[in-house]
C-alpha atoms as a PDB file:
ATOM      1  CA  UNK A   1     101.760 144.973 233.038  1.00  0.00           C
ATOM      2  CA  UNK A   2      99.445 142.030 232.118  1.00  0.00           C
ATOM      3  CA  UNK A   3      99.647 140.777 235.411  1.00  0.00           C
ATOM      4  CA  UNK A   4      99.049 144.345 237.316  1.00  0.00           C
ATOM      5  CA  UNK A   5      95.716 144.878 234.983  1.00  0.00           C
ATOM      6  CA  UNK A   6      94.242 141.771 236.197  1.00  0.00           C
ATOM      7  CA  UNK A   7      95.584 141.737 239.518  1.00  0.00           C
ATOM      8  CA  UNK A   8      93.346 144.909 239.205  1.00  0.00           C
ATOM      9  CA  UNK A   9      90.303 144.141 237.344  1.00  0.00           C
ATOM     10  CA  UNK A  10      90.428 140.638 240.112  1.00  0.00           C
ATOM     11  CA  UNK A  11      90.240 143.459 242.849  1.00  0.00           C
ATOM     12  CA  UNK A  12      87.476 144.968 241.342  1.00  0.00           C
ATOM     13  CA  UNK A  13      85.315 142.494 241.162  1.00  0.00           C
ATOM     14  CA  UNK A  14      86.035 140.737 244.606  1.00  0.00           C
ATOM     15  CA  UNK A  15      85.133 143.943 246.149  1.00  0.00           C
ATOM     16  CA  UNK A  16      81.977 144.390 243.994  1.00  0.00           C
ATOM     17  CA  UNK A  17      80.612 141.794 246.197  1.00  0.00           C
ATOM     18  CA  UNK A  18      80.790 143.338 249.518  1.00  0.00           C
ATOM     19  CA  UNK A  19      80.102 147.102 248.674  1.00  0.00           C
ATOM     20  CA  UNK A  20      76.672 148.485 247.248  1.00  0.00           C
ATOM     21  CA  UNK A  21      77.952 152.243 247.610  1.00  0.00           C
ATOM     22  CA  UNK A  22      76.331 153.938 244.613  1.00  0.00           C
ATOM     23  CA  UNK A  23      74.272 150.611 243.193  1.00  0.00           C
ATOM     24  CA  UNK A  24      70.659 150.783 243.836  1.00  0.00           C
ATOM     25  CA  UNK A  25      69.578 148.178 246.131  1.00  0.00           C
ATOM     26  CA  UNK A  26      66.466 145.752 244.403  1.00  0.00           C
ATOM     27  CA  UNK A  27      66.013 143.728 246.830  1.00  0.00           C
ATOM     28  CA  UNK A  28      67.764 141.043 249.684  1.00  0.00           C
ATOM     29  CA  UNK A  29      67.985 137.663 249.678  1.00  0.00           C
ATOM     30  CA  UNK A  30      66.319 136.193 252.841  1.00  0.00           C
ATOM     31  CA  UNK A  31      66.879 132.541 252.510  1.00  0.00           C
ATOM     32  CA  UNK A  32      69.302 130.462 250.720  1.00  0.00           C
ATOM     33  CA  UNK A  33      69.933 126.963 250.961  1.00  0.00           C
ATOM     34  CA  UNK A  34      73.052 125.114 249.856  1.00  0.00           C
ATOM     35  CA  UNK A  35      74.921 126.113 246.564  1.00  0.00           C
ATOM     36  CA  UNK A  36      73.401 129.271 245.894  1.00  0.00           C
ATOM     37  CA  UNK A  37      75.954 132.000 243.643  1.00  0.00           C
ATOM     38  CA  UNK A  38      75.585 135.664 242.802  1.00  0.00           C
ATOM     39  CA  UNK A  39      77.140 137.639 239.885  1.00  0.00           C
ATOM     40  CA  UNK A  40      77.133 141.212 240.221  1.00  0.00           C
ATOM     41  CA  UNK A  41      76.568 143.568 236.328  1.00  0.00           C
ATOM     42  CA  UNK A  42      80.334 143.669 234.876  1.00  0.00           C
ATOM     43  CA  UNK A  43      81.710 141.125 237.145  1.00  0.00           C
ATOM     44  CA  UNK A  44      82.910 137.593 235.852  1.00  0.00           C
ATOM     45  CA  UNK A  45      83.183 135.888 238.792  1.00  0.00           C
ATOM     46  CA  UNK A  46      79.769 133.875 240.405  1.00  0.00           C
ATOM     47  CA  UNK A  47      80.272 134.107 244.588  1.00  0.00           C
ATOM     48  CA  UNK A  48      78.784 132.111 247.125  1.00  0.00           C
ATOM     49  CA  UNK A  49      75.558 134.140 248.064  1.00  0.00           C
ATOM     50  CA  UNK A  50      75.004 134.891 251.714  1.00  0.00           C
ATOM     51  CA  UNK A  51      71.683 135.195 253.578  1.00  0.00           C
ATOM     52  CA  UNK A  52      70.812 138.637 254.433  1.00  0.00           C
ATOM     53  CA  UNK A  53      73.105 140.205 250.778  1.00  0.00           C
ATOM     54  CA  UNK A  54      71.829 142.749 249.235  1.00  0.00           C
ATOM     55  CA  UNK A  55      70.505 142.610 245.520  1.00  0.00           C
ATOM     56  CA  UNK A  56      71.468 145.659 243.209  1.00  0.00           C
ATOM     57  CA  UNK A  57      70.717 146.086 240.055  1.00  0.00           C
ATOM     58  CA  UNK A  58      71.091 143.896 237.065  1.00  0.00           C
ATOM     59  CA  UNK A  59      72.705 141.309 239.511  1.00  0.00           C
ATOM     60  CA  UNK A  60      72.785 137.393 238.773  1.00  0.00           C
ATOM     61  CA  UNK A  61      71.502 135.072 240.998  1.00  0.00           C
ATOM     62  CA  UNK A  62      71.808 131.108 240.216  1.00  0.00           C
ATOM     63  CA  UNK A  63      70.599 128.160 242.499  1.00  0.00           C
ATOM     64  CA  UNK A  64      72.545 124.282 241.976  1.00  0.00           C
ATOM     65  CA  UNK A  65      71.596 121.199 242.146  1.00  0.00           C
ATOM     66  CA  UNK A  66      69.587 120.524 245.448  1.00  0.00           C
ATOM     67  CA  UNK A  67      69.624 124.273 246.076  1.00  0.00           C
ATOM     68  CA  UNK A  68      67.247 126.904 247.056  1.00  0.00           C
ATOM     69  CA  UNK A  69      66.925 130.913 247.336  1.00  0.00           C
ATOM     70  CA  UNK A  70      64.112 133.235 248.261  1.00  0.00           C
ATOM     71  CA  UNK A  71      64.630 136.894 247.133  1.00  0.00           C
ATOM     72  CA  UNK A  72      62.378 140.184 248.317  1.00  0.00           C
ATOM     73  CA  UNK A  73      62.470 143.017 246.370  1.00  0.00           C
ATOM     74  CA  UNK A  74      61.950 146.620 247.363  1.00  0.00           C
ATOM     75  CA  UNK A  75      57.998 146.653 246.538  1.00  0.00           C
ATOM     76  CA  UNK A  76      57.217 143.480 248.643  1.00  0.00           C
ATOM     77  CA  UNK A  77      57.660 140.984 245.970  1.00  0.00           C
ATOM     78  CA  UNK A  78      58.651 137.754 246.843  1.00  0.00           C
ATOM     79  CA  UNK A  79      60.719 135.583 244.521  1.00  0.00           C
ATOM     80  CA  UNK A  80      61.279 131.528 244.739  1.00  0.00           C
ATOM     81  CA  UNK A  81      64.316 130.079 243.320  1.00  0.00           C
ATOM     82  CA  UNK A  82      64.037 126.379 242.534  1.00  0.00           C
ATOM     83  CA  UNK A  83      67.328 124.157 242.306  1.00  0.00           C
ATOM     84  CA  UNK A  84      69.004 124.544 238.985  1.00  0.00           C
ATOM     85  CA  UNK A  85      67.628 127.845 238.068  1.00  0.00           C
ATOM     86  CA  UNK A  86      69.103 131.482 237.021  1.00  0.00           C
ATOM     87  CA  UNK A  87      67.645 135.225 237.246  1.00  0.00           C
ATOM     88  CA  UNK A  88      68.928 137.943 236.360  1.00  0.00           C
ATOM     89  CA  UNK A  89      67.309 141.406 238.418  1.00  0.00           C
ATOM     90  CA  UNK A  90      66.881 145.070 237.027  1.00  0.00           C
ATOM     91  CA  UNK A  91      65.209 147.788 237.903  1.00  0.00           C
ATOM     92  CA  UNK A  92      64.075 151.220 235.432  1.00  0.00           C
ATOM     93  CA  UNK A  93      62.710 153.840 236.644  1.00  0.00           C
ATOM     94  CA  UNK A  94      59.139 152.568 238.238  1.00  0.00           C
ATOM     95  CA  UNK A  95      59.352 149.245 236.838  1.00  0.00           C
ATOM     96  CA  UNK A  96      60.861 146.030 238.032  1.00  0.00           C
ATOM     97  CA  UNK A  97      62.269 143.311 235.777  1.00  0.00           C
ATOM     98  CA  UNK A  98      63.592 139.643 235.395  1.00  0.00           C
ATOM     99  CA  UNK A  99      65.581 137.974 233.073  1.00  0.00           C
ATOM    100  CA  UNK A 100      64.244 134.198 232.866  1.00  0.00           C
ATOM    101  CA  UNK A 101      67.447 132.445 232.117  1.00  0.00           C
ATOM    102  CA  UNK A 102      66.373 128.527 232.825  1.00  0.00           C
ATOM    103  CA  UNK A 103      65.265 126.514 235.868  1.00  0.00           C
ATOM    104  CA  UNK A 104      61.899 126.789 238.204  1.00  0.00           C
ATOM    105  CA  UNK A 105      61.181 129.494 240.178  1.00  0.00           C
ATOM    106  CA  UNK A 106      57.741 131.805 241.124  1.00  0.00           C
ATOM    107  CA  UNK A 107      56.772 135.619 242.366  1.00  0.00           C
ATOM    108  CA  UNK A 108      54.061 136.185 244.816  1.00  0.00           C
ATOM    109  CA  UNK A 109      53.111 140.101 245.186  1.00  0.00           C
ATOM    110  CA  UNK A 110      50.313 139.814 247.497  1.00  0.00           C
ATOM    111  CA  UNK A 111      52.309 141.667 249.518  1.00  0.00           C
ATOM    112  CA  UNK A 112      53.453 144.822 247.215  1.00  0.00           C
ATOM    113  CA  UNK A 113      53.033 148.168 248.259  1.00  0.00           C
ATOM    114  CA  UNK A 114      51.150 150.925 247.326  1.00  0.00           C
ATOM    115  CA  UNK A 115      52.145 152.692 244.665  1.00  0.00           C
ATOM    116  CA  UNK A 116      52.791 149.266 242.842  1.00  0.00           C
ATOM    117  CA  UNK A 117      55.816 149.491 240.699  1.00  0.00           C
ATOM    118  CA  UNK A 118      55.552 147.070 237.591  1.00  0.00           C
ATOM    119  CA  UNK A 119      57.010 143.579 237.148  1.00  0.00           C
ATOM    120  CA  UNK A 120      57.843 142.062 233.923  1.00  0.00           C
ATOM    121  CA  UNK A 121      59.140 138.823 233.559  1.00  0.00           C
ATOM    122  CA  UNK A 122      61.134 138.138 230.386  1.00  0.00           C
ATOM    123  CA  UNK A 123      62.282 134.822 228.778  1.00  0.00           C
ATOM    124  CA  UNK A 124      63.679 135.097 225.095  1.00  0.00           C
ATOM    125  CA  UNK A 125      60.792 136.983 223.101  1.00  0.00           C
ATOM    126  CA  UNK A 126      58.134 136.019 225.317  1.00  0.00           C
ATOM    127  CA  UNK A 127      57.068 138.936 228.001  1.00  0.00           C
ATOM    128  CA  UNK A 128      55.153 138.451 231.057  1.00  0.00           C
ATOM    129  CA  UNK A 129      53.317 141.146 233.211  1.00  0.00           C
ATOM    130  CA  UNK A 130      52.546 140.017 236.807  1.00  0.00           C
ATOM    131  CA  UNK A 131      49.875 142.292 238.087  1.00  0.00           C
ATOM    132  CA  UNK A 132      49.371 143.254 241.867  1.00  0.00           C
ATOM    133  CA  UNK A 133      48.164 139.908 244.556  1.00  0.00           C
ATOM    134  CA  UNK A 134      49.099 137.531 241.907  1.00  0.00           C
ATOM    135  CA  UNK A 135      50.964 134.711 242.404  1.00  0.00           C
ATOM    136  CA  UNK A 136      52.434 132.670 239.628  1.00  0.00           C
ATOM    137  CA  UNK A 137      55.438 130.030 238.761  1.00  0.00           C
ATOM    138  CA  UNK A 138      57.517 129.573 235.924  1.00  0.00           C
ATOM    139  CA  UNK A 139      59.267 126.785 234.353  1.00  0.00           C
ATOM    140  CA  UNK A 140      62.189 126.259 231.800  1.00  0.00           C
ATOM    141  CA  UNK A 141      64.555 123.732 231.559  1.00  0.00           C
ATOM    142  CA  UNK A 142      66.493 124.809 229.294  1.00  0.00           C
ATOM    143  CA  UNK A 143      67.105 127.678 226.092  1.00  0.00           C
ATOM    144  CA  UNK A 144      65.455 125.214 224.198  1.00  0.00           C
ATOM    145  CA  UNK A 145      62.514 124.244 225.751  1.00  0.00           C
ATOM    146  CA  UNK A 146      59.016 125.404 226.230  1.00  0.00           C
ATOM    147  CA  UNK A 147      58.201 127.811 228.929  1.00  0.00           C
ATOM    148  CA  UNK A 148      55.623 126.985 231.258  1.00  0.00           C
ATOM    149  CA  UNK A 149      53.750 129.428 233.089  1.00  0.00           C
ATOM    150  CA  UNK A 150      50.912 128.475 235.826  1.00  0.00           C
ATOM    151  CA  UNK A 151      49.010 131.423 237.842  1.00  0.00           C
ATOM    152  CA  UNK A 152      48.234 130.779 241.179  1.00  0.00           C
ATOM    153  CA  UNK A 153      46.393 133.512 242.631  1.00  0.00           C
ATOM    154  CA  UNK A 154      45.367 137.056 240.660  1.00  0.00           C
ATOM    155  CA  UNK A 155      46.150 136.948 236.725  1.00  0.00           C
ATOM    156  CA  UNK A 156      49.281 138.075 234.872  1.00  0.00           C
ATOM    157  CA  UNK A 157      49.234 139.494 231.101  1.00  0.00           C
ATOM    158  CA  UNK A 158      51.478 137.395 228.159  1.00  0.00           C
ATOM    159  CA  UNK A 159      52.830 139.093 225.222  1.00  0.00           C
ATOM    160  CA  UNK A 160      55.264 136.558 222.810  1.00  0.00           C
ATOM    161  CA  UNK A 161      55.204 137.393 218.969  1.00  0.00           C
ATOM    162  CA  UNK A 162      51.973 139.428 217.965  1.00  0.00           C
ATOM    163  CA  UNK A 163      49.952 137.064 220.636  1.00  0.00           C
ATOM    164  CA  UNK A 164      48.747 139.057 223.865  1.00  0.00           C
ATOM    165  CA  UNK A 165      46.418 137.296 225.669  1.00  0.00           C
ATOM    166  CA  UNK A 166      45.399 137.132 229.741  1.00  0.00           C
ATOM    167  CA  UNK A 167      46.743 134.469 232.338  1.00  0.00           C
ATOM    168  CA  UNK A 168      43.523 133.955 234.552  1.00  0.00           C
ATOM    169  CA  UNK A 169      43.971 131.747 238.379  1.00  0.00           C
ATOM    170  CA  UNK A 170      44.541 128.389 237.856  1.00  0.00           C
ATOM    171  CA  UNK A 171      45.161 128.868 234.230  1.00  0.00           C
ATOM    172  CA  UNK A 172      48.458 127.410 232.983  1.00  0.00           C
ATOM    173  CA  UNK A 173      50.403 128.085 229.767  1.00  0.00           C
ATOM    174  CA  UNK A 174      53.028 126.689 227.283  1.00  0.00           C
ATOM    175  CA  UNK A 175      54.876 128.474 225.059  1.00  0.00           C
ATOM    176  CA  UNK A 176      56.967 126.091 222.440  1.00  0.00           C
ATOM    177  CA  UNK A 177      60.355 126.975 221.878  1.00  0.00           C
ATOM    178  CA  UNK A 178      61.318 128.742 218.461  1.00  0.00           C
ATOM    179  CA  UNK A 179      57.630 129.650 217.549  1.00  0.00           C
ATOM    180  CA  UNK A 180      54.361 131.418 219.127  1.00  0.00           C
ATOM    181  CA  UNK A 181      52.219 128.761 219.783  1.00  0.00           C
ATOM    182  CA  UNK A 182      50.541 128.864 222.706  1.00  0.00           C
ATOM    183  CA  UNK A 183      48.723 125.837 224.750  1.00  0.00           C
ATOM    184  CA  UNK A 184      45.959 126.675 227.433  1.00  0.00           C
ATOM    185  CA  UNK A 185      45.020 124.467 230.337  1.00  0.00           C
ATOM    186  CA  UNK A 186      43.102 125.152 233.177  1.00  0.00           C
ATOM    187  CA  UNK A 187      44.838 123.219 236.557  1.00  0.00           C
ATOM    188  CA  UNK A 188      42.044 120.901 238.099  1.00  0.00           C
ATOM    189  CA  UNK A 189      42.733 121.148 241.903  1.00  0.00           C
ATOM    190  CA  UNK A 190      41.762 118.517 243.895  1.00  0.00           C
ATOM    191  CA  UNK A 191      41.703 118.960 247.844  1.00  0.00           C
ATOM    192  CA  UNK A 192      43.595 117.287 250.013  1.00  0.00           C
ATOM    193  CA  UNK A 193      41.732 114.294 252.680  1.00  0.00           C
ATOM    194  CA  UNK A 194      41.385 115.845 256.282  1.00  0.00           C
ATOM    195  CA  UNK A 195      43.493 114.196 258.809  1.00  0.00           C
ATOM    196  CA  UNK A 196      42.851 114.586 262.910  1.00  0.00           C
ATOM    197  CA  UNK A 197      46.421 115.407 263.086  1.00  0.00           C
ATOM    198  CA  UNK A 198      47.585 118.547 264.478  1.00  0.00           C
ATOM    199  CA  UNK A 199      50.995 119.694 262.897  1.00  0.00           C
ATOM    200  CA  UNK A 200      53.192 121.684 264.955  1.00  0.00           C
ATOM    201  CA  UNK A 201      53.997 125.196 263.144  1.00  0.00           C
ATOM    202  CA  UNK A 202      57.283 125.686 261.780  1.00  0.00           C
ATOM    203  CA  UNK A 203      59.798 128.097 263.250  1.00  0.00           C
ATOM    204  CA  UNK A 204      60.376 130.997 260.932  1.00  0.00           C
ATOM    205  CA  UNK A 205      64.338 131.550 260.475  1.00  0.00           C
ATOM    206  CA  UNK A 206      63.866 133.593 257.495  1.00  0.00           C
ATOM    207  CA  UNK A 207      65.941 137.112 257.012  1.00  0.00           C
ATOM    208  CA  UNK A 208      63.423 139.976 257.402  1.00  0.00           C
ATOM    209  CA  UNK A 209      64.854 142.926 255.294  1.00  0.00           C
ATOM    210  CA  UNK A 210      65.273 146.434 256.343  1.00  0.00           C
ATOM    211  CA  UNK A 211      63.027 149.130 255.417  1.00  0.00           C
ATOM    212  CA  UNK A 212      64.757 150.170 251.875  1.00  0.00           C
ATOM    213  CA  UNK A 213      65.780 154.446 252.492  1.00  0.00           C
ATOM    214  CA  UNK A 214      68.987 154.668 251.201  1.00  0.00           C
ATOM    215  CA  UNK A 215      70.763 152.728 248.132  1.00  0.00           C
ATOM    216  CA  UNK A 216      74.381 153.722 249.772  1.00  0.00           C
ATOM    217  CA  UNK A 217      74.238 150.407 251.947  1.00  0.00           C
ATOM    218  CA  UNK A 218      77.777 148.076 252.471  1.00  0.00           C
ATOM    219  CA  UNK A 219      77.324 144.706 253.285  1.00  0.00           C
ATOM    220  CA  UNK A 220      79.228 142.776 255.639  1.00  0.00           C
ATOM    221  CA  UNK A 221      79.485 139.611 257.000  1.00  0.00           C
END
C-alpha cells in the first residue's frame, strides 16, 4: 500500500510539470542557460526547466552554479536570474509577487502594460514595491546576509520594520540581516571611453511568449 501511495503521489508530481490545466499561467521563461530547475506549489521534486515552460503560480524557479534564466510575466515584466539564485512566483488578484529566497537577480518593467498590476518583492521582513519603468537588481547571498538593492531606472518603495522610505535611480540600499538598519548610497556612474569600433549586433534567440488569453494551456516539448 506504501508503495502504491507513492507510486501515486510520484505520478502526480511528474505530471505537474507538463500540464498547466486549471493553474494560472504568471509568466514563461524565455531563456535559460545551463542548470536551471523548476518546482511547481505542492511538488517535491526540482525539474530541469525548459525554454519556452510556462510559469504558474507560486512556482519555484532556481538557477546553479554558472547558470542563467530570464522570466516574463503576464504584465510585461522582465525578470533576470543570476547563477546561484532562487524565486519563488505568485500572483493575487491584481498584484504580482516574489519570494526573494537568495542569489542575484533584477526586474525591469519598462515594458508593463496598461493597467499596471503591482509587484512586490519580498525577502524575510523586508518588502519592496517596484513601481511602473523601473528597473532595479537585488542581491543576497545567503538567509543571513544583508540584502542589497540598487535602482536602475524609475524608483521602487522599501518597507522593512516600521522604516518606509523611497528607492530613487541610481540609489542603492543595504539592509543588515536580523535588524532594520538601513545604509544609503548613491552609485557614481562613470562612462565608458569611446572606441571607433563598430560591434556587430547580436542575434536575438530569445523565446517570445504568446499573448496570455487563457490559463488552460499544456506544455509540451
Amino acid at each position: 500500500f506504501i508503495i502504491l501511495l507513492t507510486g501515486m503521489y510520484l505520478y502526480r508530481d511528474i505530471n505537474q510539470k507538463f500540464t498547466t490545466s486549471g493553474k494560472e499561467v504568471v509568466g514563461y521563461i524565455t531563456y535559460k542557460s545551463k542548470n536551471v530547475k523548476r518546482k511547481v506549489d505542492e511538488s517535491m521534486i526540482w525539474y530541469d526547466a525548459e525554454n519556452k515552460e510556462p510559469i504558474t503560480k507560486r512556482d519555484s524557479i532556481r538557477s546553479e552554479d554558472l547558470s542563467d534564466a530570464v522570466i516574463h510575466l503576464k504584465d510585461g515584466t522582465e525578470i533576470k536570474l543570476s547563477e546561484n539564485s532562487m524565486i519563488v512566483i505568485d500572483m493575487s488578484n491584481d498584484s504580482l509577487l516574489i519570494n526573494f529566497e537568495s542569489g542575484n537577480f533584477s526586474v525591469n518593467r519598462e515594458n508593463v502594460k496598461s493597467p499596471t498590476m503591482n509587484l512586490q518583492i519580498q525577502s524575510g521582513e523586508t518588502t519592496l514595491t517596484v513601481n511602473k519603468d523601473s528597473d532595479v537588481n537585488l542581491k543576497k547571498e545567503n538567509s543571513d546576509s544583508n540584502l542589497d538593492v540598487s535602482v536602475e531606472k524609475g524608483n521602487a518603495e522599501l518597507k522593512t520594520g516600521d522604516t518606509v522610505r523611497e528607492i530613487k535611480k541610481d540609489e542603492k540600499i543595504s539592509i543588515k540581516a536580523g535588524n532594520t538598519v538601513i545604509e544609503a548610497k548613491t552609485v557614481i556612474k562613470t562612462e565608458s571611453p569611446k572606441t571607433n569600433r563598430i560591434l556587430e549586433p547580436r542575434e536575438e534567440k530569445e523565446y517570445k511568449p504568446p499573448a496570455f488569453k487563457s490559463p488552460n494551456l499544456i506544455y509540451a516539448e
